[in-house]
N, C-alpha and C. Protein backbone atom coordinates (compact mmCIF):
# COMPACT_ATOMS: atom_id res chain seq x y z
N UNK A 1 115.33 93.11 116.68
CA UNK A 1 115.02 94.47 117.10
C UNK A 1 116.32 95.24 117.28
N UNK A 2 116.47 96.65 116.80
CA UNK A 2 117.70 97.20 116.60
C UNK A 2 117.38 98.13 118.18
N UNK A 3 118.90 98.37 118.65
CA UNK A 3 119.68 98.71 119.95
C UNK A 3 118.32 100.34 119.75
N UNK A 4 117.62 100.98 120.53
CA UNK A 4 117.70 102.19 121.27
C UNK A 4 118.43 103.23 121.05
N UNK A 5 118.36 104.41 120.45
CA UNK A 5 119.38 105.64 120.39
C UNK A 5 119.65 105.77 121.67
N UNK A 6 118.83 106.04 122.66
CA UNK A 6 118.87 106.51 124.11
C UNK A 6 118.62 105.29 124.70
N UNK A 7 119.37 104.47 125.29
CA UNK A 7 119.10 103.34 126.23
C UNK A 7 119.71 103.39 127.71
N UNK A 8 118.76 103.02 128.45
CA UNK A 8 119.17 103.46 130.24
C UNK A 8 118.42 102.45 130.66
N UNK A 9 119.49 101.04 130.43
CA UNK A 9 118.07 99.87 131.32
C UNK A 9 118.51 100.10 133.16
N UNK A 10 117.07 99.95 133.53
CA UNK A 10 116.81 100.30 135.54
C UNK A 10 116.42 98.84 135.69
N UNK A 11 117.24 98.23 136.92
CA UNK A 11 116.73 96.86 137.46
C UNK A 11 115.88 97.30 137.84
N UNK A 12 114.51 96.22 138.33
CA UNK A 12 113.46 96.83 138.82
C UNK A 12 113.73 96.31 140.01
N UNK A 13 114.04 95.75 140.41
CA UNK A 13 114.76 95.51 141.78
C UNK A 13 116.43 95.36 142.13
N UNK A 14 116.90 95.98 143.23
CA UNK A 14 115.99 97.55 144.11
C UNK A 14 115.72 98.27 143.29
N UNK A 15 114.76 99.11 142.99
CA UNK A 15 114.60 100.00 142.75
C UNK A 15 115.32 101.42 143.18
N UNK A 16 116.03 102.48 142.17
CA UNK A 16 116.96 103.13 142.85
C UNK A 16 116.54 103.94 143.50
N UNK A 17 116.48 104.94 144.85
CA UNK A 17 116.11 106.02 145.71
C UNK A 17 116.12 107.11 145.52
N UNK A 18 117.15 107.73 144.16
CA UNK A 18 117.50 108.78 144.21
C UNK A 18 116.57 108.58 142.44
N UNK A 19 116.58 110.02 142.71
CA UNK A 19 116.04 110.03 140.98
C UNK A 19 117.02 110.15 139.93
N UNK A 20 116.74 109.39 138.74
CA UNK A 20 117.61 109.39 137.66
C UNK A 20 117.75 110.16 136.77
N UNK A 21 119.07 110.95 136.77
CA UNK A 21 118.89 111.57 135.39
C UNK A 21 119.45 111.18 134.17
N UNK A 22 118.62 111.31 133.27
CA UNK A 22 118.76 110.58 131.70
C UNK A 22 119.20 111.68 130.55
N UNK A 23 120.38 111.99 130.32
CA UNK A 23 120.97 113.40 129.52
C UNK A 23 121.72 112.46 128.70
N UNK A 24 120.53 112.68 127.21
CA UNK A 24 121.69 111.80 125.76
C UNK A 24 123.35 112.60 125.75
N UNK A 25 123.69 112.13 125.12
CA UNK A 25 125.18 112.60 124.81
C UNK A 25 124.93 113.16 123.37
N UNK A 26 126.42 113.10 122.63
CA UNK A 26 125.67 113.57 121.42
C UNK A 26 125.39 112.94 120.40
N UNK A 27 126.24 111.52 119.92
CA UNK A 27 126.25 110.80 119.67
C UNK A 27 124.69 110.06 119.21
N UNK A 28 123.97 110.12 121.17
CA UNK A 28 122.23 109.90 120.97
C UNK A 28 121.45 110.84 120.38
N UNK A 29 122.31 112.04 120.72
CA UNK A 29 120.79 113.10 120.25
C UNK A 29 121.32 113.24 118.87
N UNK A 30 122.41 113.21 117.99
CA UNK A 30 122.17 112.62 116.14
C UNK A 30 121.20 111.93 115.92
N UNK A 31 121.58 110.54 116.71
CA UNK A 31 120.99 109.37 115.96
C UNK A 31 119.19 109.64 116.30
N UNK A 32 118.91 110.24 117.34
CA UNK A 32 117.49 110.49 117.80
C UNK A 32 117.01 112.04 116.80
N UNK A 33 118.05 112.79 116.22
CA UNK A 33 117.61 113.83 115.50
C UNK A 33 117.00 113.20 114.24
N UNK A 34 117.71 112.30 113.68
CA UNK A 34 117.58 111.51 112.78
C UNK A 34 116.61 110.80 112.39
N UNK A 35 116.15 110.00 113.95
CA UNK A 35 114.98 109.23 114.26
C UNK A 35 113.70 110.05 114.27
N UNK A 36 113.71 111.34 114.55
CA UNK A 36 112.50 111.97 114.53
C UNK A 36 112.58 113.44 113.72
N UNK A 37 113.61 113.32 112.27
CA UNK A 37 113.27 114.32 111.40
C UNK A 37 113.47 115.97 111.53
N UNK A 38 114.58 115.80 112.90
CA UNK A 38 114.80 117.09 113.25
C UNK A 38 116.43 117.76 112.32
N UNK A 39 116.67 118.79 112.72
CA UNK A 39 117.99 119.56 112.45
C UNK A 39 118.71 119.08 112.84
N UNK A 40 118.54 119.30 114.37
CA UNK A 40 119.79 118.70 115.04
C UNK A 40 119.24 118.92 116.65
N UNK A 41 119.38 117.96 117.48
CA UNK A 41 119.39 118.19 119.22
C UNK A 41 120.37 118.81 120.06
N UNK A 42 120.25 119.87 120.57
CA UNK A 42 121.37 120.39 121.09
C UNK A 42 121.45 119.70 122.69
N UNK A 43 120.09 119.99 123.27
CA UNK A 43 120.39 119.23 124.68
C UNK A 43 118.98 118.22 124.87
N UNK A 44 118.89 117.53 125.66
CA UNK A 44 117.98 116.72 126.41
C UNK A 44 118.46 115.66 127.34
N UNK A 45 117.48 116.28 128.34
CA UNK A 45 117.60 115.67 129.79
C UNK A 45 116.40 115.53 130.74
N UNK A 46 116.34 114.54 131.31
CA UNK A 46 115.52 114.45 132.18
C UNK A 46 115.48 113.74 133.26
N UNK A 47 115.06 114.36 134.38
CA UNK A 47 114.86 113.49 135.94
C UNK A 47 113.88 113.10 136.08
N UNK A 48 113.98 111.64 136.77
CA UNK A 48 112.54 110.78 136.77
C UNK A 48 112.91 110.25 138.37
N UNK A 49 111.90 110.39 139.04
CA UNK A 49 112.12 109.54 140.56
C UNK A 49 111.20 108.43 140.10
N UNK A 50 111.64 107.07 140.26
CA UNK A 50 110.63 105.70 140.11
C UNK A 50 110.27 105.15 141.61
N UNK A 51 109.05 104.59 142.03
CA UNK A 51 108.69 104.10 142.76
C UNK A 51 107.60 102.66 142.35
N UNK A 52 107.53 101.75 143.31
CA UNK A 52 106.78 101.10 142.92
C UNK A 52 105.36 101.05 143.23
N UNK A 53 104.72 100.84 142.06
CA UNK A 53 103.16 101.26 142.24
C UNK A 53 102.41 99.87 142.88
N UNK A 54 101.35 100.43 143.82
CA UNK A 54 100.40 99.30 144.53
C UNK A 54 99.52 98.57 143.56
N UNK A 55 99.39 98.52 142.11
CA UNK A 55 99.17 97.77 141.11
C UNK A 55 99.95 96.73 140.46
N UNK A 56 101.35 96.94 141.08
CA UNK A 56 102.14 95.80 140.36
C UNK A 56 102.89 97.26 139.60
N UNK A 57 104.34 96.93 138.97
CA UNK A 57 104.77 97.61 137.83
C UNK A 57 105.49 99.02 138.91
N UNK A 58 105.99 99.78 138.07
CA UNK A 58 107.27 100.89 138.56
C UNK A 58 106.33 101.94 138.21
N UNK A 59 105.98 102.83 138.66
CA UNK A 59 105.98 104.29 138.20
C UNK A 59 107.14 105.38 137.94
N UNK A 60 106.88 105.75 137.22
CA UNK A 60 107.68 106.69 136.56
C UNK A 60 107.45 108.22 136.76
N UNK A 61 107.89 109.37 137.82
CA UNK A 61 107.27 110.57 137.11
C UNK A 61 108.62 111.22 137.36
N UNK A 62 108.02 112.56 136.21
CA UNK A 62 109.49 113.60 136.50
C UNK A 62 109.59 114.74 135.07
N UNK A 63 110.50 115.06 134.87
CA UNK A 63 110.84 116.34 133.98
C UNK A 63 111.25 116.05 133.10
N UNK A 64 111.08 116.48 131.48
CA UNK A 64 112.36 116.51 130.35
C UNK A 64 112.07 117.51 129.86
N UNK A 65 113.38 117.91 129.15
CA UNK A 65 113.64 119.46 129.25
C UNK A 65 114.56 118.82 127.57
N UNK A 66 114.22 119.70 126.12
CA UNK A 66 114.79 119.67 125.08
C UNK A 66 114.96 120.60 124.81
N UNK A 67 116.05 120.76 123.44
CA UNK A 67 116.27 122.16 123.08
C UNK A 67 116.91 121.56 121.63
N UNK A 68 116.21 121.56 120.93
CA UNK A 68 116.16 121.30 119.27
C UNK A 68 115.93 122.11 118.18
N UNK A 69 116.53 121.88 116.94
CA UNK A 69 116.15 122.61 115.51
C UNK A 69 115.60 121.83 114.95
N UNK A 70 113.98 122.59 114.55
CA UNK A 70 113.01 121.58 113.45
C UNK A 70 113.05 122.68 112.62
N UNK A 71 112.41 121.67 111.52
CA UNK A 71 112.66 122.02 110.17
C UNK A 71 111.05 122.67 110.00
N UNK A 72 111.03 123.68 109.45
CA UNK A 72 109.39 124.38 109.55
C UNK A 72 108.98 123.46 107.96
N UNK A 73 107.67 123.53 108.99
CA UNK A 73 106.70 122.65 107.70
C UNK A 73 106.22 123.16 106.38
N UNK A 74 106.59 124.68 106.46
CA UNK A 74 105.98 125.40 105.48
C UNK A 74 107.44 125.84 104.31
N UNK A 75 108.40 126.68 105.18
CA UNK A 75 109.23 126.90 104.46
C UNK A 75 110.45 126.20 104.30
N UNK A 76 111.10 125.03 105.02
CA UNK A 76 111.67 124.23 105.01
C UNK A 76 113.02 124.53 105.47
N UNK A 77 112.89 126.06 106.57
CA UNK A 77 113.86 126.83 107.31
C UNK A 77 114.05 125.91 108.52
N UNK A 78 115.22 126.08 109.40
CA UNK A 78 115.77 125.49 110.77
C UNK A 78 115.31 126.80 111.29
N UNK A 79 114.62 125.83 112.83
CA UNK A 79 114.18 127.25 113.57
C UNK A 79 114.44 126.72 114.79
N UNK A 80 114.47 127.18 116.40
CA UNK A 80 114.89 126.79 117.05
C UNK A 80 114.00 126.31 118.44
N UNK A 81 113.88 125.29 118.49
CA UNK A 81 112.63 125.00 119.83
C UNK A 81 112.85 124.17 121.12
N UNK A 82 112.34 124.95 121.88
CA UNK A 82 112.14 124.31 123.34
C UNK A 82 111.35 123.57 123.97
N UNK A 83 111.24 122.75 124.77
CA UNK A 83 109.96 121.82 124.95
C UNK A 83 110.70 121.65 126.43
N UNK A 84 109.65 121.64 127.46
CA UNK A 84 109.68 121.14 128.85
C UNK A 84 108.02 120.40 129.01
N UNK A 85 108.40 119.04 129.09
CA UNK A 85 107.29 118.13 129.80
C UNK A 85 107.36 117.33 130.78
N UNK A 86 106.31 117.20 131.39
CA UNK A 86 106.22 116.48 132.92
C UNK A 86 105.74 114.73 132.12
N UNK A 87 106.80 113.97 132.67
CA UNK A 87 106.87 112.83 132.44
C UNK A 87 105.53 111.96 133.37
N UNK A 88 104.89 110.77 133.24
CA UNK A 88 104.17 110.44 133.87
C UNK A 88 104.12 109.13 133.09
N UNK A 89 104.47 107.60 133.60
CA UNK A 89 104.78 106.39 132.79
C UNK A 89 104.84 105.42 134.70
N UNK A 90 104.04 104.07 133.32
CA UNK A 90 104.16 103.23 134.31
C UNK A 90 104.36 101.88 133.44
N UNK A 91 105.92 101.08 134.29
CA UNK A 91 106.42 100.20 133.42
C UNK A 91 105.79 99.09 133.83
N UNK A 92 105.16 97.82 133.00
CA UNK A 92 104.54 96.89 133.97
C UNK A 92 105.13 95.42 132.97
N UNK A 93 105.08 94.39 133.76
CA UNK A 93 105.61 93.17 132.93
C UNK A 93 104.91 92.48 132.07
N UNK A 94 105.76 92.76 130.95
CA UNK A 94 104.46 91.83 130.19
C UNK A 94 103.58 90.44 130.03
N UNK A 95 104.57 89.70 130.90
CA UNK A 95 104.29 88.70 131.08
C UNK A 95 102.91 88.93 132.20
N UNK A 96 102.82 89.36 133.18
CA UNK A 96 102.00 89.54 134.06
C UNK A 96 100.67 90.34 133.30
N UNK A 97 100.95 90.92 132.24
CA UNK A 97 99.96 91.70 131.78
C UNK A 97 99.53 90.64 130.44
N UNK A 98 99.89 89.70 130.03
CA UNK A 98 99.29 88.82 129.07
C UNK A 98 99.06 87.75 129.89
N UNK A 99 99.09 87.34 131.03
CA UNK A 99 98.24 86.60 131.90
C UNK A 99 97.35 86.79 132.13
N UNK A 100 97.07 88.43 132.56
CA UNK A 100 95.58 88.74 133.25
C UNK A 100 95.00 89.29 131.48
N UNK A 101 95.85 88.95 130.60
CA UNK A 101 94.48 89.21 129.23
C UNK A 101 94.26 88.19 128.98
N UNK A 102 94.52 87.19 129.38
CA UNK A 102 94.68 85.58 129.18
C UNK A 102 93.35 84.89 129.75
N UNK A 103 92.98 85.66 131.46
CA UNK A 103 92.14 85.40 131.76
C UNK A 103 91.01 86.10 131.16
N UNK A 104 90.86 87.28 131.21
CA UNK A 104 89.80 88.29 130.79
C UNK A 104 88.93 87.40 129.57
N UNK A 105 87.82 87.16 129.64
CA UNK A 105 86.78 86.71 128.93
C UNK A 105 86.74 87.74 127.32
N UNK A 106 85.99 87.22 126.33
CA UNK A 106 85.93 88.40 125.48
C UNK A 106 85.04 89.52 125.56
N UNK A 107 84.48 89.53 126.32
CA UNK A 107 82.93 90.13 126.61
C UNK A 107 83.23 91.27 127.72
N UNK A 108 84.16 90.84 128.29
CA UNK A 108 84.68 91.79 129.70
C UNK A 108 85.14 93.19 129.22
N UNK A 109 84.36 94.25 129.44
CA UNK A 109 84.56 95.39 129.03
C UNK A 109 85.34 96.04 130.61
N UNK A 110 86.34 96.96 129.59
CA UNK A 110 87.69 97.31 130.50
C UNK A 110 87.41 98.65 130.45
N UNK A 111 87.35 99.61 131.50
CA UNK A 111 87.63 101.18 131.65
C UNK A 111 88.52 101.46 132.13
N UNK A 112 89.59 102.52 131.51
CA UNK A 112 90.92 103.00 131.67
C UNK A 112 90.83 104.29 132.43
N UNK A 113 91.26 104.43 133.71
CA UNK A 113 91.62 105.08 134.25
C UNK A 113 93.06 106.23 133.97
N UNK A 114 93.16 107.42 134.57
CA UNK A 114 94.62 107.77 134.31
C UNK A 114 95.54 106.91 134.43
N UNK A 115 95.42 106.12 135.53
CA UNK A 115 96.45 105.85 136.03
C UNK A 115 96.96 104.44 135.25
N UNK A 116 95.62 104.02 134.30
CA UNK A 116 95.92 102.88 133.51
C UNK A 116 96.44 103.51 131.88
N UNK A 117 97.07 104.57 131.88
CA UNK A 117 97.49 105.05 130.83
C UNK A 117 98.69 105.44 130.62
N UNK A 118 99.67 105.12 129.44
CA UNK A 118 100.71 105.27 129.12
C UNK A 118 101.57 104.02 130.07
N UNK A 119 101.19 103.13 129.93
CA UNK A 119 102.04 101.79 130.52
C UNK A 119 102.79 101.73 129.35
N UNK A 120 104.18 101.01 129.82
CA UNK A 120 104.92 100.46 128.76
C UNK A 120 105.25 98.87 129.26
N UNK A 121 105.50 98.12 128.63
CA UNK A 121 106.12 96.81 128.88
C UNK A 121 107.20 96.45 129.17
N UNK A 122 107.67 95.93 129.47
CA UNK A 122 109.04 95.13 129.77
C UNK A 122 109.10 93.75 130.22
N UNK A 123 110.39 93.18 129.44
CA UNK A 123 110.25 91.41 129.90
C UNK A 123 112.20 91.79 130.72
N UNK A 124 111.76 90.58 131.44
CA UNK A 124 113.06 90.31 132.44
C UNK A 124 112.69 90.99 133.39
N UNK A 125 114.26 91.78 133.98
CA UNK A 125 114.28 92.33 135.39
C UNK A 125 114.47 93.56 135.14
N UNK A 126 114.64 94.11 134.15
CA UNK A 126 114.77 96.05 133.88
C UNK A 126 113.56 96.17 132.48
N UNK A 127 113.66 97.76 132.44
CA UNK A 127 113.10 98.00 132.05
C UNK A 127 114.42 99.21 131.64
N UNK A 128 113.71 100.00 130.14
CA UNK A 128 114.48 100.64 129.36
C UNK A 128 113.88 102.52 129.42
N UNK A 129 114.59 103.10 130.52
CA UNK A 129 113.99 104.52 130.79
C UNK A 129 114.39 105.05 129.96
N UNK A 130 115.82 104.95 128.98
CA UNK A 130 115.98 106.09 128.00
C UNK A 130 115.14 105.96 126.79
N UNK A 131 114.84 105.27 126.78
CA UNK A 131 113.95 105.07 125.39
C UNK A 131 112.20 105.24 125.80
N UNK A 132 112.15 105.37 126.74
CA UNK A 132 110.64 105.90 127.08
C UNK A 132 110.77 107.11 127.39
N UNK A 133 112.17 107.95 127.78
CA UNK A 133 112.12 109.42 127.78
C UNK A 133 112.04 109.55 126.18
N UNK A 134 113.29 109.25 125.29
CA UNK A 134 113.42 109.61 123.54
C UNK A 134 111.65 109.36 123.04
N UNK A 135 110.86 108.48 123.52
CA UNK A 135 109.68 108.10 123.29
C UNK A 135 108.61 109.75 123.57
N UNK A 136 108.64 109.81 124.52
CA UNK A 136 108.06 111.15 124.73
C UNK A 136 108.38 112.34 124.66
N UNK A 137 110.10 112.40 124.00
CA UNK A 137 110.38 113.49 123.01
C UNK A 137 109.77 113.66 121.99
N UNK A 138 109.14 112.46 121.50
CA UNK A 138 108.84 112.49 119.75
C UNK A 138 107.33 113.17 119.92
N UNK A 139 106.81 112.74 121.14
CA UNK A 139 105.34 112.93 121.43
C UNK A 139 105.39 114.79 121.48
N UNK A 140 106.68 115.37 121.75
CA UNK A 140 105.96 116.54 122.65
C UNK A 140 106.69 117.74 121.08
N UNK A 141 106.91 116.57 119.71
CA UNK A 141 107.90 117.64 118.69
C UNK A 141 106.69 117.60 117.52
N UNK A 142 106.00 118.79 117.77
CA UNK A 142 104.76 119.25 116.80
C UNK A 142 105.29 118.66 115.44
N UNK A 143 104.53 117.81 114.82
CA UNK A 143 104.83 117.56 113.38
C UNK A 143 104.68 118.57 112.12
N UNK A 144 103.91 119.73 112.79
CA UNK A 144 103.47 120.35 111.48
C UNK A 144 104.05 122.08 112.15
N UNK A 145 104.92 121.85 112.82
CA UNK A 145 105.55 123.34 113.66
C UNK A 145 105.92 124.39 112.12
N UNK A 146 105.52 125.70 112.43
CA UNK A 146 105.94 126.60 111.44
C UNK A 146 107.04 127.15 112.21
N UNK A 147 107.97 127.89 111.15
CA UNK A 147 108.81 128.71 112.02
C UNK A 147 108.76 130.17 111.51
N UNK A 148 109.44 131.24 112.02
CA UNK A 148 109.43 132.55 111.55
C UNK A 148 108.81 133.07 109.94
N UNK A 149 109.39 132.13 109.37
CA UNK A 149 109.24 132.46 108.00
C UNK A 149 108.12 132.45 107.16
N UNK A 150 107.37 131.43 108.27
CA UNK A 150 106.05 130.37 107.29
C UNK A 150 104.67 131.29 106.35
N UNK A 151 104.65 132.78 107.27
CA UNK A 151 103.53 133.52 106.40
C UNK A 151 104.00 133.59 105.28
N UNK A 152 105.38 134.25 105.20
CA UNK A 152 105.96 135.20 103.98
C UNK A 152 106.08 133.80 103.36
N UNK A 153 106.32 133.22 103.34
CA UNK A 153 106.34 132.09 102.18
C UNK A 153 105.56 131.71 101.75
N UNK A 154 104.59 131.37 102.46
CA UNK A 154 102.72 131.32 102.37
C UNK A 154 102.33 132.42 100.87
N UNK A 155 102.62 133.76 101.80
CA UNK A 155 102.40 134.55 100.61
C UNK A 155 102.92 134.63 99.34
N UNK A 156 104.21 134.41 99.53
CA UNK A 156 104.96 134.31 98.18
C UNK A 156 104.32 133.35 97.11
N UNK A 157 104.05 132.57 98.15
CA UNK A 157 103.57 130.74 96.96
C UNK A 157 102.03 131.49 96.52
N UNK A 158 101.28 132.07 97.41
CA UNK A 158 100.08 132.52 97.00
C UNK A 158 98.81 131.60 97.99
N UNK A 159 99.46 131.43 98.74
CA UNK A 159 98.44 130.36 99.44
C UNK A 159 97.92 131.38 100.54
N UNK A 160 96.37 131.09 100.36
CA UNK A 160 96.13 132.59 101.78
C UNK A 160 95.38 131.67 102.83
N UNK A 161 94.78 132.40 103.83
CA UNK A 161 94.59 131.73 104.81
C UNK A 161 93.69 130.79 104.57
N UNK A 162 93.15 130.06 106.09
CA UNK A 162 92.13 129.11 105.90
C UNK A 162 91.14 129.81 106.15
N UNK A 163 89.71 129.50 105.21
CA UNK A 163 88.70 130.25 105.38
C UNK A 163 88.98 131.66 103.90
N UNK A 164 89.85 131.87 103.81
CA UNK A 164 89.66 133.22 102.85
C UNK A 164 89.42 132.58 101.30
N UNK A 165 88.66 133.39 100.91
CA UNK A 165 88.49 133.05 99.35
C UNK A 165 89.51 133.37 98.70
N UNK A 166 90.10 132.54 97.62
CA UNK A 166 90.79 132.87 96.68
C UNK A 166 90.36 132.28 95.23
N UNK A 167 91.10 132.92 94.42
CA UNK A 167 90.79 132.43 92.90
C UNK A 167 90.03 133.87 92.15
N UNK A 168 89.98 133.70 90.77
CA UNK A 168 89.20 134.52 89.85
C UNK A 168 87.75 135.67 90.50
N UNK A 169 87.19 134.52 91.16
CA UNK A 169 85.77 134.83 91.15
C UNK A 169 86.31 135.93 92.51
N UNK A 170 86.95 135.00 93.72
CA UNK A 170 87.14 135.96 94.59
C UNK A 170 87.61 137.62 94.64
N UNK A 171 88.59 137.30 93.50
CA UNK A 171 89.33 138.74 93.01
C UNK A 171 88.30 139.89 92.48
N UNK A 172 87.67 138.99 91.52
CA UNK A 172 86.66 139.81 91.09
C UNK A 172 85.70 140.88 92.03
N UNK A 173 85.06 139.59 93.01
CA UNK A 173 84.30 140.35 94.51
C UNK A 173 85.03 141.16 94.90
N UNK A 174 86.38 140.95 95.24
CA UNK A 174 86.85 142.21 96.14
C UNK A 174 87.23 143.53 95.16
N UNK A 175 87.29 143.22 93.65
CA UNK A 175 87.16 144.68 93.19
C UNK A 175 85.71 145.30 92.84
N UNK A 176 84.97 144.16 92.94
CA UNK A 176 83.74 145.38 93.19
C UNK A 176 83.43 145.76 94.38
N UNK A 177 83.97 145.90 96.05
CA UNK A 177 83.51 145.81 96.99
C UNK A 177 83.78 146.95 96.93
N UNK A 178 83.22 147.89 97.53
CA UNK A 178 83.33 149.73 97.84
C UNK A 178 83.96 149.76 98.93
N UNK A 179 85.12 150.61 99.16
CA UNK A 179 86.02 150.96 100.21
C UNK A 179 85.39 151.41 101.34
């Protein structure tokens, strides 16, 4: 398994008091521009306070804040975007979590709660926060984002909206339609 662009391993014991902030350098935000098809990352950062949850495992909550150039899906222009999301992650061991699937029967039907959502794993004594922040960068960078340009190019190519008729027959209708 290859190294993490963004790596920030947290012992899970102690657990630290103060909240962490996780700000790639630039170095990470290339190799993470790279990793997720962007222009280029200008900043990303985020504060996470961890505590430990009465289920076993660390909780995670807190802020990340990006400021990136994606490439528009339509015209293949750099445009410039912002993203602020509220972090919400809970790290749990995997070992402890393939025990209790170990026990679980096949038949045992499981309902997921919020709070049983977005776990990540970890083996040993840390767990890896920069790469579960870079993780939920990728989540919050629209794959199909247009930028400024995307109608006029639209139009140029000839592609019209969704829902509108185009082609022969359509052209035809709209020159017989009376003003």
């Amino acid at each position: 398994m290859s190294t993490p662009e963004l790596s920030r391993m947290v012992k899970v014991r102690p657990l630290p008091a103060k909240p962490i902030v996780v700000e790639a350098e630039e170095a990470e935000r290339a190799a993470l521009a790279s990793r997720f098809a962007l222009a280029s990352i200008s900043s990303l950062i985020a504060e996470i306070s961890l505590e430990g949850a009465a289920t076993g495992g660390v909780r995670a909550n807190g802020a990340m804040r990006a400021q990136f150039m994606q490439i528009c899906a339509i015209s293949g222009e750099e445009f410039p975007v912002e993203v602020s999301e509220e972090i919400a992650l809970k790290f749990v061991d995997a070992e402890t979590t393939r025990a209790a699937l170990a026990d679980a029967t096949e038949d045992l039907e499981i309902e997921l709660s919020d709070e049983d959502l977005d776990e990540i794993e970890y083996s040993g004594d840390a767990f890896d926060l920069g790469e579960a922040v870079a993780q939920s960068l990728g989540l919050a960078i629209d794959p199909y984002a247009e930028g400024p340009n995307a109608d006029a190019v639209r139009a140029k190519a000839g592609i019209v909206a969704e829902g509108e008729p185009s082609g022969p027959l359509a052209e035809a209708l709209r020159a017989l339609k009376m003003d």
